[in-house]
C-alpha atoms as a PDB file:
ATOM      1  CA  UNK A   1      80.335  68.582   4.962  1.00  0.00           C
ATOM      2  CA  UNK A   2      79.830  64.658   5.492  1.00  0.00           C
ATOM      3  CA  UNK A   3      76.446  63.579   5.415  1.00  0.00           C
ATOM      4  CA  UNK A   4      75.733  61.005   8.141  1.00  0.00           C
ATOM      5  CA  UNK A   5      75.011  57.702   6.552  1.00  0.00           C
ATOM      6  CA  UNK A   6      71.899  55.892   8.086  1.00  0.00           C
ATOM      7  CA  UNK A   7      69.543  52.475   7.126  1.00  0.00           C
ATOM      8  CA  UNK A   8      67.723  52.848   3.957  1.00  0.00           C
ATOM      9  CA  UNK A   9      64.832  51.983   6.051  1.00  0.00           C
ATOM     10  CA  UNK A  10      64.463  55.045   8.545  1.00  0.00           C
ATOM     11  CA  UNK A  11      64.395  57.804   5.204  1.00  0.00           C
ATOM     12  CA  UNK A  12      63.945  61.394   5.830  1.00  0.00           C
ATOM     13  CA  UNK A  13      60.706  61.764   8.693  1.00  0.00           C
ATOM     14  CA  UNK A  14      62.537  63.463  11.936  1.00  0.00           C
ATOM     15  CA  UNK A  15      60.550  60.776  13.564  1.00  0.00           C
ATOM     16  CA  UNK A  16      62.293  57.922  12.057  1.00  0.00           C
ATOM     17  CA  UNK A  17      65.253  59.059  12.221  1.00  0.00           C
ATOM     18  CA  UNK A  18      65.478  60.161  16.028  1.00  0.00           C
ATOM     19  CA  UNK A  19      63.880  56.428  16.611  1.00  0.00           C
ATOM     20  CA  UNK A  20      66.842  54.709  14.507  1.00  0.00           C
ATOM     21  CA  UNK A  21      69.814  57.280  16.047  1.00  0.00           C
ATOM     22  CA  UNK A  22      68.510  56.821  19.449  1.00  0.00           C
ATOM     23  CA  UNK A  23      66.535  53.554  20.559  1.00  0.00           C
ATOM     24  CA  UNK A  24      66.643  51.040  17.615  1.00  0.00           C
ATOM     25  CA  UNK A  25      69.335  48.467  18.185  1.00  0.00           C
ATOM     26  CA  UNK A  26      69.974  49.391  21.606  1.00  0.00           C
ATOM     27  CA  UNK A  27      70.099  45.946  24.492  1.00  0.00           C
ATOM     28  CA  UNK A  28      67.121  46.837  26.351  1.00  0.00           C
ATOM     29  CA  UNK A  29      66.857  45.092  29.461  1.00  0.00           C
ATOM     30  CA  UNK A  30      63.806  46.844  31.884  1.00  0.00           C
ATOM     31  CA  UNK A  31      61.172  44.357  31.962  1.00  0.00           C
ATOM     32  CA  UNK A  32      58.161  47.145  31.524  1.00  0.00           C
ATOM     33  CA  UNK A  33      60.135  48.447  28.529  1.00  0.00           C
ATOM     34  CA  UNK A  34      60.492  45.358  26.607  1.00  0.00           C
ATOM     35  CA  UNK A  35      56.281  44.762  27.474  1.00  0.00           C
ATOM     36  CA  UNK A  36      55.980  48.193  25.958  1.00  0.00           C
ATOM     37  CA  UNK A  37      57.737  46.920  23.053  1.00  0.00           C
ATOM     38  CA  UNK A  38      56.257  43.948  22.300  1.00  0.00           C
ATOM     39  CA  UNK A  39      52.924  45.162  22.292  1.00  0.00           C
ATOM     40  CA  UNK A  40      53.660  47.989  20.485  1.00  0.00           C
ATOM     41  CA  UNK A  41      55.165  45.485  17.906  1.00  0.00           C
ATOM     42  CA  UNK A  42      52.327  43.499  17.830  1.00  0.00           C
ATOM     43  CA  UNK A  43      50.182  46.792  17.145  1.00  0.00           C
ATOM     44  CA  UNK A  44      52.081  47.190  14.424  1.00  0.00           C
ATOM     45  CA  UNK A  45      51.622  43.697  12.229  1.00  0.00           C
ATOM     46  CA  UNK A  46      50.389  44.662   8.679  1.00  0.00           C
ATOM     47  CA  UNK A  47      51.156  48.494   9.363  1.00  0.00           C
ATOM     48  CA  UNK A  48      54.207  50.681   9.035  1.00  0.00           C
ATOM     49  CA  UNK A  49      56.490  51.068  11.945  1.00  0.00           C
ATOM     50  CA  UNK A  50      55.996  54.553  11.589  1.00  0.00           C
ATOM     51  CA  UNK A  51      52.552  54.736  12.503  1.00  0.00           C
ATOM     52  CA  UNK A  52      53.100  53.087  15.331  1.00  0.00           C
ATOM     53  CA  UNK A  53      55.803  55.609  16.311  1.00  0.00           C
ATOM     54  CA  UNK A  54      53.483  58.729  15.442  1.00  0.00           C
ATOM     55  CA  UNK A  55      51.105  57.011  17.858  1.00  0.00           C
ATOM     56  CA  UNK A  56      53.199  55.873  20.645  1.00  0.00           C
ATOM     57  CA  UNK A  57      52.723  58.576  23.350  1.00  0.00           C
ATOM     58  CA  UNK A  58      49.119  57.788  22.888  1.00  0.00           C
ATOM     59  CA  UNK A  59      49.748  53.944  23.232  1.00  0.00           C
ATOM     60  CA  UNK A  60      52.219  55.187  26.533  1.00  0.00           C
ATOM     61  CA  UNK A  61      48.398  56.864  27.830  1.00  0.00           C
ATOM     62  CA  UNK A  62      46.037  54.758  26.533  1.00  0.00           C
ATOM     63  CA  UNK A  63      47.520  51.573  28.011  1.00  0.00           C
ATOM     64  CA  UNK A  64      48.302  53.285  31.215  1.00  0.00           C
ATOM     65  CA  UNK A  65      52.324  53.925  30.466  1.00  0.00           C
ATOM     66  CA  UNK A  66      51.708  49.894  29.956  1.00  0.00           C
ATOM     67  CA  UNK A  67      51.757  48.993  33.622  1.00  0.00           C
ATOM     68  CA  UNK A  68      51.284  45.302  33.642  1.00  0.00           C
ATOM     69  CA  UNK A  69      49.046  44.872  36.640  1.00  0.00           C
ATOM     70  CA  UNK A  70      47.038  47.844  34.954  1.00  0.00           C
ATOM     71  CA  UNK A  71      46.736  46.116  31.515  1.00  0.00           C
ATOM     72  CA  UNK A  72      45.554  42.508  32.642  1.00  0.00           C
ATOM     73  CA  UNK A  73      42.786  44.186  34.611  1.00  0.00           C
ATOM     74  CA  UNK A  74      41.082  45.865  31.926  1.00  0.00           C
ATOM     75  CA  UNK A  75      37.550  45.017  31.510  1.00  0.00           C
ATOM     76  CA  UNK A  76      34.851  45.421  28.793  1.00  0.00           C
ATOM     77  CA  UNK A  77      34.361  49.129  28.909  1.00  0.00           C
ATOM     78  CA  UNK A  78      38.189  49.717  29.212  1.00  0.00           C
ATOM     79  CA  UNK A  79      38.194  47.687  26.153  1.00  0.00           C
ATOM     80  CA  UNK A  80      34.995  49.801  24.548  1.00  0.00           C
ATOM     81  CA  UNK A  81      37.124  53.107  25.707  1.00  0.00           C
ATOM     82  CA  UNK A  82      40.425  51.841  23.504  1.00  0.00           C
ATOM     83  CA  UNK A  83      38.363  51.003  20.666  1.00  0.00           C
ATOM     84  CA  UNK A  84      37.138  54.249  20.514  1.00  0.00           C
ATOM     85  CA  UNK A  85      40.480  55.768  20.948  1.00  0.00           C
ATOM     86  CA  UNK A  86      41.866  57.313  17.748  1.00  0.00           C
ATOM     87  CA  UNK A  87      44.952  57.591  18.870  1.00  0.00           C
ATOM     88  CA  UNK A  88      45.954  54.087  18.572  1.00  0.00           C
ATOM     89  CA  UNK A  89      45.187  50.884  16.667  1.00  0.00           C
ATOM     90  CA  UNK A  90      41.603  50.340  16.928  1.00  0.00           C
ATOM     91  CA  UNK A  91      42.423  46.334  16.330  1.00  0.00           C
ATOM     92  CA  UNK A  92      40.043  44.193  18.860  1.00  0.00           C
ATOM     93  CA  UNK A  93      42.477  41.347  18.188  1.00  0.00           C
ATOM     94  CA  UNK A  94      45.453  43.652  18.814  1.00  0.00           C
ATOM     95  CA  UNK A  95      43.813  45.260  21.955  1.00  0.00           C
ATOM     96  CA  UNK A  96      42.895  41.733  23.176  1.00  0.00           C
ATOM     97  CA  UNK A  97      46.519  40.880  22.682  1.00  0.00           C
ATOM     98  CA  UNK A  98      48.096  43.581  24.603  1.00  0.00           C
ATOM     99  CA  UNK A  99      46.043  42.333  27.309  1.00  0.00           C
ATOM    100  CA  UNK A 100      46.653  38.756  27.269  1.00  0.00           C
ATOM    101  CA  UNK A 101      50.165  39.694  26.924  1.00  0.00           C
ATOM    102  CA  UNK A 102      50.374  42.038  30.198  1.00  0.00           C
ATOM    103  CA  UNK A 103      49.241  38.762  31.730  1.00  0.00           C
ATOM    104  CA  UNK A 104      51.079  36.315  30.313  1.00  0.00           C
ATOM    105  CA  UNK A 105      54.126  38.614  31.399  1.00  0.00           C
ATOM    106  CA  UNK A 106      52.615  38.461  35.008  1.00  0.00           C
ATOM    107  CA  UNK A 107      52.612  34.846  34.751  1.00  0.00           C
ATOM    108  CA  UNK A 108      55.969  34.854  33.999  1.00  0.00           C
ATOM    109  CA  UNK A 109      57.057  36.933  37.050  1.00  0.00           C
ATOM    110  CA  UNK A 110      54.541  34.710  39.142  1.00  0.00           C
ATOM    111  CA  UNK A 111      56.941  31.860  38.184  1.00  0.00           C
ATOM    112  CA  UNK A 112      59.779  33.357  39.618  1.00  0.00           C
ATOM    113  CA  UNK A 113      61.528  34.494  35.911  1.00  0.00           C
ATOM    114  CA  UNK A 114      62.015  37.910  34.050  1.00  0.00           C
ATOM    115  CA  UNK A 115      60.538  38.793  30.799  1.00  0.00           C
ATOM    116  CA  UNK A 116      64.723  40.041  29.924  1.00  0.00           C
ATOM    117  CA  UNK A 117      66.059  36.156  30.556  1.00  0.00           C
ATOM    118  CA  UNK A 118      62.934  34.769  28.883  1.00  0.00           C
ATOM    119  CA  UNK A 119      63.915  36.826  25.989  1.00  0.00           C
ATOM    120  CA  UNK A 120      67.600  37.108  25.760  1.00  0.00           C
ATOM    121  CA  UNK A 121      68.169  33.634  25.951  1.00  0.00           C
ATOM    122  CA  UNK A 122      67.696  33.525  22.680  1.00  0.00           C
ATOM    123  CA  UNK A 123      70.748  35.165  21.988  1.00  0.00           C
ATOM    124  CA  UNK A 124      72.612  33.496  24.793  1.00  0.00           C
ATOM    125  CA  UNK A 125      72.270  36.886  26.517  1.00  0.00           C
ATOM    126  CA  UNK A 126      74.372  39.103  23.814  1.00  0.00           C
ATOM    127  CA  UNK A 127      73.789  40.902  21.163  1.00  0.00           C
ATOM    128  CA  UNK A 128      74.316  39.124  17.678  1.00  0.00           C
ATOM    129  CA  UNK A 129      76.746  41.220  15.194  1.00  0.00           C
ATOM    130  CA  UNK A 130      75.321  40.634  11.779  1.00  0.00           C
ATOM    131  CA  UNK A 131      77.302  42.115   9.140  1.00  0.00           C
ATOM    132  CA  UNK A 132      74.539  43.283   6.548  1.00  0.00           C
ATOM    133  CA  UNK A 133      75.015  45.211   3.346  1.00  0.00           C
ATOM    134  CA  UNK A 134      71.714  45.566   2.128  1.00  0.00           C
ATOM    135  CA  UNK A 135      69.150  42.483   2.481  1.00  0.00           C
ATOM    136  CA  UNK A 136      68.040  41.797   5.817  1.00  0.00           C
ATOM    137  CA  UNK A 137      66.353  38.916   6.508  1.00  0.00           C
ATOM    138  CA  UNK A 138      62.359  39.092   8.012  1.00  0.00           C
ATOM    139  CA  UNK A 139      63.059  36.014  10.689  1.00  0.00           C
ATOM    140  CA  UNK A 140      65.860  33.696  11.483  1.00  0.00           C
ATOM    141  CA  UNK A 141      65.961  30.799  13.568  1.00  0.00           C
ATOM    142  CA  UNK A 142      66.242  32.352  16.744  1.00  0.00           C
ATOM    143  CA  UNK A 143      63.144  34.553  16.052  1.00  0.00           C
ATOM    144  CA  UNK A 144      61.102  31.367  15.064  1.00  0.00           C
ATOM    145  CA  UNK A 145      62.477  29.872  18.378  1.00  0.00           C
ATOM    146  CA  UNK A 146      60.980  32.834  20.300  1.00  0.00           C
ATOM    147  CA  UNK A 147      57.812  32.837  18.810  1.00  0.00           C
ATOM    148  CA  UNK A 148      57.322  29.074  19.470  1.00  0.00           C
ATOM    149  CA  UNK A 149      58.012  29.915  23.463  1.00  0.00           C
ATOM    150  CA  UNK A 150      56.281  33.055  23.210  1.00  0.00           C
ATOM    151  CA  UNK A 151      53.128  31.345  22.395  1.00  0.00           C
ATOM    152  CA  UNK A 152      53.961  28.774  24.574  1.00  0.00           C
ATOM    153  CA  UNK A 153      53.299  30.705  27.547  1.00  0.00           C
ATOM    154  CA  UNK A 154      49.955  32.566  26.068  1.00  0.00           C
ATOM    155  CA  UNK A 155      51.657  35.815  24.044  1.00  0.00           C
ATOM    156  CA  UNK A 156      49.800  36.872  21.019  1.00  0.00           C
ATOM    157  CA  UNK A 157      50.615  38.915  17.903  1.00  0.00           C
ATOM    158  CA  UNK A 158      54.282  37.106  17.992  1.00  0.00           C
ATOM    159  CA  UNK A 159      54.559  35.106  15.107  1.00  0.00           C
ATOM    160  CA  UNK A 160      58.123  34.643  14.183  1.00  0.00           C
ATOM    161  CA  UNK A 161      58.713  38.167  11.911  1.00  0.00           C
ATOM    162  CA  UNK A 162      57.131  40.206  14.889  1.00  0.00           C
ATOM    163  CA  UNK A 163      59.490  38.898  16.874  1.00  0.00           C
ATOM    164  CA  UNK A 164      62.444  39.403  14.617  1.00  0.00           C
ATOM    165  CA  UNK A 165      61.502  42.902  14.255  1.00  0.00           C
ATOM    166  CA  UNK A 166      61.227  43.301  18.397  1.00  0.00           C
ATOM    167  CA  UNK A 167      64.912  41.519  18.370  1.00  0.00           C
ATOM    168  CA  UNK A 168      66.169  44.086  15.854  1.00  0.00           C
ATOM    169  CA  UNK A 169      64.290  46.974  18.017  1.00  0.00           C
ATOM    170  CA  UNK A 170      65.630  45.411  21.843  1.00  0.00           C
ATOM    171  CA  UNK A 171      69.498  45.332  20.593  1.00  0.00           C
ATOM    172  CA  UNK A 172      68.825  41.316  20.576  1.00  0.00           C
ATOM    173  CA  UNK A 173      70.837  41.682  17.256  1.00  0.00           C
ATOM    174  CA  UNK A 174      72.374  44.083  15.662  1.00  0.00           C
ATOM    175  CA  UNK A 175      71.365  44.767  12.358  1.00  0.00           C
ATOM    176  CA  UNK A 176      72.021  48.417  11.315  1.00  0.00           C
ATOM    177  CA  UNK A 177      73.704  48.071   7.985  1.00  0.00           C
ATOM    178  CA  UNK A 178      77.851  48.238   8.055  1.00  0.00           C
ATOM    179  CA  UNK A 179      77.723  51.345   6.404  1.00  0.00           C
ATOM    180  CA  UNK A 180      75.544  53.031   9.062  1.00  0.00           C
ATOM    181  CA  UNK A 181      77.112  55.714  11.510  1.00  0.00           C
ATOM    182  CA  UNK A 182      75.431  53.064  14.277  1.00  0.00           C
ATOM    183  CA  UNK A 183      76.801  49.842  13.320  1.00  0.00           C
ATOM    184  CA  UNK A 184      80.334  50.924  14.844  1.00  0.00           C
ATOM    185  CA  UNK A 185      78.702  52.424  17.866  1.00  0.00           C
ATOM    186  CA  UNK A 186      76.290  49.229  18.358  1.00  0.00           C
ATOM    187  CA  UNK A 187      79.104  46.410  17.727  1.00  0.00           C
ATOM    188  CA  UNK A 188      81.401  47.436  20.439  1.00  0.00           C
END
Protein backbone atom coordinates (compact mmCIF):
# COMPACT_ATOMS: atom_id res chain seq x y z
CA UNK A 1 0.00 0.00 0.00
CA UNK A 2 1.37 3.67 -0.79
CA UNK A 3 1.40 5.86 2.00
CA UNK A 4 0.19 9.36 1.05
CA UNK A 5 3.04 11.76 1.32
CA UNK A 6 2.09 15.09 3.13
CA UNK A 7 4.19 18.48 4.65
CA UNK A 8 6.42 17.64 7.44
CA UNK A 9 4.56 20.32 9.13
CA UNK A 10 0.87 18.91 9.47
CA UNK A 11 2.38 15.33 11.39
CA UNK A 12 0.03 12.77 12.57
CA UNK A 13 -3.15 14.87 14.65
CA UNK A 14 -6.45 14.02 12.39
CA UNK A 15 -6.87 17.67 12.91
CA UNK A 16 -3.90 18.76 11.06
CA UNK A 17 -4.10 16.72 8.64
CA UNK A 18 -7.87 17.21 7.48
CA UNK A 19 -6.82 21.17 7.71
CA UNK A 20 -3.68 20.60 5.26
CA UNK A 21 -5.76 17.90 2.77
CA UNK A 22 -8.67 20.14 2.70
CA UNK A 23 -8.36 24.07 3.23
CA UNK A 24 -4.59 24.95 3.42
CA UNK A 25 -3.38 26.25 0.10
CA UNK A 26 -6.66 26.58 -1.36
CA UNK A 27 -7.44 30.53 -3.36
CA UNK A 28 -9.96 31.70 -1.04
CA UNK A 29 -11.82 34.47 -2.31
CA UNK A 30 -15.26 35.18 0.13
CA UNK A 31 -14.56 38.31 1.81
CA UNK A 32 -16.04 37.01 5.43
CA UNK A 33 -13.78 33.97 4.99
CA UNK A 34 -10.57 35.64 4.46
CA UNK A 35 -11.72 38.14 7.82
CA UNK A 36 -12.14 34.81 9.53
CA UNK A 37 -8.74 34.03 8.55
CA UNK A 38 -6.89 36.78 9.32
CA UNK A 39 -8.03 37.08 12.67
CA UNK A 40 -7.73 33.73 13.37
CA UNK A 41 -4.05 34.20 12.18
CA UNK A 42 -3.49 36.94 14.23
CA UNK A 43 -4.86 34.78 17.29
CA UNK A 44 -2.41 32.63 16.58
CA UNK A 45 1.10 34.84 16.77
CA UNK A 46 3.47 33.13 19.32
CA UNK A 47 1.14 29.92 19.44
CA UNK A 48 0.87 26.77 17.39
CA UNK A 49 -1.44 26.69 14.47
CA UNK A 50 -2.91 23.86 15.99
CA UNK A 51 -4.35 25.42 18.85
CA UNK A 52 -5.89 27.69 16.97
CA UNK A 53 -7.50 24.92 14.89
CA UNK A 54 -8.66 22.90 18.12
CA UNK A 55 -10.29 26.22 19.01
CA UNK A 56 -11.78 27.43 15.89
CA UNK A 57 -15.50 26.45 16.16
CA UNK A 58 -15.32 28.34 19.35
CA UNK A 59 -13.64 31.42 17.62
CA UNK A 60 -16.66 30.71 14.64
CA UNK A 61 -19.23 31.34 18.12
CA UNK A 62 -17.48 33.51 20.11
CA UNK A 63 -16.95 36.15 17.42
CA UNK A 64 -20.40 35.68 16.12
CA UNK A 65 -19.40 33.27 12.90
CA UNK A 66 -17.11 36.66 12.53
CA UNK A 67 -19.80 38.83 11.03
CA UNK A 68 -18.11 42.09 10.45
CA UNK A 69 -20.84 44.51 11.36
CA UNK A 70 -21.17 42.17 14.54
CA UNK A 71 -17.43 42.37 15.48
CA UNK A 72 -16.84 46.27 15.19
CA UNK A 73 -19.81 46.75 17.50
CA UNK A 74 -18.60 44.97 20.39
CA UNK A 75 -18.42 46.90 23.48
CA UNK A 76 -16.74 46.56 26.93
CA UNK A 77 -18.72 43.72 28.35
CA UNK A 78 -18.63 41.84 24.95
CA UNK A 79 -15.02 42.32 25.40
CA UNK A 80 -15.20 41.19 29.39
CA UNK A 81 -17.45 38.07 27.99
CA UNK A 82 -14.40 36.95 25.39
CA UNK A 83 -11.90 37.34 27.96
CA UNK A 84 -13.55 35.06 30.00
CA UNK A 85 -14.11 32.66 27.25
CA UNK A 86 -11.88 29.57 27.48
CA UNK A 87 -12.47 28.56 24.39
CA UNK A 88 -10.34 30.96 22.63
CA UNK A 89 -7.28 33.17 23.08
CA UNK A 90 -7.83 35.13 26.08
CA UNK A 91 -5.23 37.90 24.45
CA UNK A 92 -6.76 41.61 25.18
CA UNK A 93 -4.39 42.75 22.43
CA UNK A 94 -5.56 39.91 20.16
CA UNK A 95 -9.30 40.46 21.04
CA UNK A 96 -8.79 44.23 20.51
CA UNK A 97 -7.35 43.32 17.16
CA UNK A 98 -10.05 41.21 15.84
CA UNK A 99 -12.10 44.12 16.46
CA UNK A 100 -10.22 46.84 14.95
CA UNK A 101 -9.80 44.54 12.15
CA UNK A 102 -13.71 43.80 11.51
CA UNK A 103 -13.62 47.57 11.14
CA UNK A 104 -10.91 48.32 9.28
CA UNK A 105 -12.45 45.64 6.79
CA UNK A 106 -15.73 47.78 6.93
CA UNK A 107 -13.75 50.68 6.03
CA UNK A 108 -12.55 49.06 3.25
CA UNK A 109 -15.99 48.10 1.82
CA UNK A 110 -17.13 51.77 2.80
CA UNK A 111 -14.52 52.81 0.17
CA UNK A 112 -16.00 51.01 -2.46
CA UNK A 113 -13.09 47.92 -2.51
CA UNK A 114 -13.07 44.16 -1.40
CA UNK A 115 -10.96 42.72 1.25
CA UNK A 116 -10.12 39.69 -1.91
CA UNK A 117 -8.55 42.64 -4.38
CA UNK A 118 -6.96 44.36 -1.38
CA UNK A 119 -5.32 41.13 -0.75
CA UNK A 120 -4.64 39.35 -3.93
CA UNK A 121 -3.02 42.08 -5.46
CA UNK A 122 -0.24 41.07 -3.98
CA UNK A 123 0.06 38.23 -6.06
CA UNK A 124 -1.22 39.99 -9.13
CA UNK A 125 -4.41 37.99 -8.46
CA UNK A 126 -2.82 34.25 -8.87
CA UNK A 127 -1.52 31.95 -6.98
CA UNK A 128 2.43 31.84 -6.79
CA UNK A 129 3.94 28.16 -7.59
CA UNK A 130 6.92 27.86 -5.34
CA UNK A 131 8.79 24.81 -5.85
CA UNK A 132 9.99 23.91 -2.18
CA UNK A 133 11.87 20.86 -1.03
CA UNK A 134 12.19 21.39 2.45
CA UNK A 135 12.97 25.10 3.81
CA UNK A 136 10.25 27.42 3.53
CA UNK A 137 10.78 30.75 4.04
CA UNK A 138 8.74 32.77 7.20
CA UNK A 139 8.06 36.10 4.85
CA UNK A 140 8.97 37.24 1.42
CA UNK A 141 8.61 40.42 -0.15
CA UNK A 142 5.18 40.28 -1.03
CA UNK A 143 4.19 39.40 2.60
CA UNK A 144 6.24 42.46 3.90
CA UNK A 145 4.36 44.46 1.16
CA UNK A 146 1.02 43.35 2.69
CA UNK A 147 1.77 44.01 6.04
CA UNK A 148 2.95 47.59 5.24
CA UNK A 149 -0.77 48.19 3.53
CA UNK A 150 -2.37 46.17 6.03
CA UNK A 151 -1.36 48.51 8.69
CA UNK A 152 -1.84 51.18 6.51
CA UNK A 153 -5.44 51.01 6.66
CA UNK A 154 -5.63 50.20 10.67
CA UNK A 155 -5.19 46.03 10.69
CA UNK A 156 -3.42 44.69 13.65
CA UNK A 157 -1.61 41.45 14.50
CA UNK A 158 -0.20 41.54 10.67
CA UNK A 159 3.30 41.95 10.82
CA UNK A 160 4.91 40.57 7.78
CA UNK A 161 5.24 36.51 8.96
CA UNK A 162 1.43 36.62 9.96
CA UNK A 163 0.76 37.56 6.82
CA UNK A 164 2.94 35.08 5.03
CA UNK A 165 1.39 32.41 6.95
CA UNK A 166 -2.40 33.82 5.94
CA UNK A 167 -0.90 33.83 2.14
CA UNK A 168 0.22 30.21 2.53
CA UNK A 169 -3.35 29.41 4.30
CA UNK A 170 -5.65 31.69 1.40
CA UNK A 171 -3.90 29.74 -1.70
CA UNK A 172 -2.04 33.33 -2.18
CA UNK A 173 0.96 30.92 -2.80
CA UNK A 174 1.42 27.69 -3.01
CA UNK A 175 3.75 26.22 -0.83
CA UNK A 176 2.98 22.52 -0.08
CA UNK A 177 6.28 20.83 -0.60
CA UNK A 178 6.83 19.09 -4.32
CA UNK A 179 6.72 15.91 -2.81
CA UNK A 180 3.25 16.41 -1.26
CA UNK A 181 0.11 14.53 -2.76
CA UNK A 182 -1.25 18.49 -2.87
CA UNK A 183 1.36 20.24 -4.67
CA UNK A 184 0.12 18.55 -8.07
CA UNK A 185 -3.48 19.14 -7.19
CA UNK A 186 -2.75 22.94 -6.04
CA UNK A 187 -0.36 23.92 -9.14
CA UNK A 188 -2.81 23.24 -11.83
Amino acid sequence: MNEIIRCAWCGSDPLYIAYHDDEWGVPEHDDQKLLEKIILDGAQAGLSWITILRKRESYRKAFDGFDPQKIARYNQRKIDKLMNDAGIIRNKLKVNAAITNARAYLALHEAGKTFDETLWQFTEGRTIQNKWTKQIPAETKESQAMSKELKRLGFKFVGPTICYAFMQAIGMVNDHTVNCWRYEQLSR
